[in-house]
Protein backbone atom coordinates (compact mmCIF):
# COMPACT_ATOMS: atom_id res chain seq x y z
CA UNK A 1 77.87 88.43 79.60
CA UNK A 2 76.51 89.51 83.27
CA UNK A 3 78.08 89.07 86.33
CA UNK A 4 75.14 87.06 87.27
CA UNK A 5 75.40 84.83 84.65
CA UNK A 6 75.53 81.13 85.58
CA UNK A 7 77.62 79.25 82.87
CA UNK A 8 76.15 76.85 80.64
CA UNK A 9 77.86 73.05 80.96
CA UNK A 10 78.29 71.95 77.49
CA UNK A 11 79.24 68.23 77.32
CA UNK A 12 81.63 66.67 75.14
CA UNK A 13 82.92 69.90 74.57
CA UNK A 14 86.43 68.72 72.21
CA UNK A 15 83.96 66.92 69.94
CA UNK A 16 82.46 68.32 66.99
CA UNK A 17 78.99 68.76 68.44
CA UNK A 18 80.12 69.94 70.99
CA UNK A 19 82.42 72.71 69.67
CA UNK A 20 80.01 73.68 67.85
CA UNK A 21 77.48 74.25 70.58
CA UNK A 22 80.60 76.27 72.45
CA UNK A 23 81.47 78.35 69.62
CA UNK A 24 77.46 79.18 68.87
CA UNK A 25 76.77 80.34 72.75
CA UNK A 26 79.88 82.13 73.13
CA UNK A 27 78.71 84.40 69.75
CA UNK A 28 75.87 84.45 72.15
CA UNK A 29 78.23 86.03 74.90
CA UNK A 30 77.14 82.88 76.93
CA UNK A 31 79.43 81.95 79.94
CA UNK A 32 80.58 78.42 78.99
CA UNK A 33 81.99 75.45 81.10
CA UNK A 34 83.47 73.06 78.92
CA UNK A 35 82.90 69.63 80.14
CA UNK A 36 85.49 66.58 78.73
CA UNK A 37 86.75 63.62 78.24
CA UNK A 38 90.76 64.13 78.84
CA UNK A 39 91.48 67.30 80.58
CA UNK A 40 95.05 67.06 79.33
CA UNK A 41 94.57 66.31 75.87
CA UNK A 42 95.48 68.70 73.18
CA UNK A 43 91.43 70.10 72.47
CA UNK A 44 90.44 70.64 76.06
CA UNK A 45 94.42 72.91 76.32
CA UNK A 46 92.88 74.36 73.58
CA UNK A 47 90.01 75.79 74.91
CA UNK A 48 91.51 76.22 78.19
CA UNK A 49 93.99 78.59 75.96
CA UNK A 50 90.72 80.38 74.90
CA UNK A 51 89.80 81.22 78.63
CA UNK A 52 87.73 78.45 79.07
CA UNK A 53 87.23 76.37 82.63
CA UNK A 54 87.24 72.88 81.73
CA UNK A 55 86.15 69.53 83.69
CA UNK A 56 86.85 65.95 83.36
CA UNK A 57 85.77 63.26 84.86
CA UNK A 58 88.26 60.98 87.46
CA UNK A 59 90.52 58.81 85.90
CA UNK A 60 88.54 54.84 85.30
CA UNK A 61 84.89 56.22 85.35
């Protein structure tokens, strides 16, 4: 990974798809943002353990 590299947003990041796509672009050395559901649930602390920035959306959307 560059300094210059933007991160790519991966969606629904806790989700099976979706880790999949993380784990896949980081053995790409990808910068990742992990985008989810429940920022306080157990899978997004889990890849927030992993170094990972993750965003939810506000509460009732």
């Amino acid at each position: 990974m560059t300094d210059l590299q933007q991160p790519v947003a991966v969606i629904g990041a806790t989700g099976q798809q979706g880790g999949g796509v993380v784990d896949a672009l980081l053995a790409q050395e990808q910068a990742v943002r992990a985008l989810v559901r429940d920022a306080e649930g157990t899978r997004a602390r889990a890849l927030r353990a992993r170094g990972f920035a993750t965003s939810a959306p506000p509460r009732g959307c």
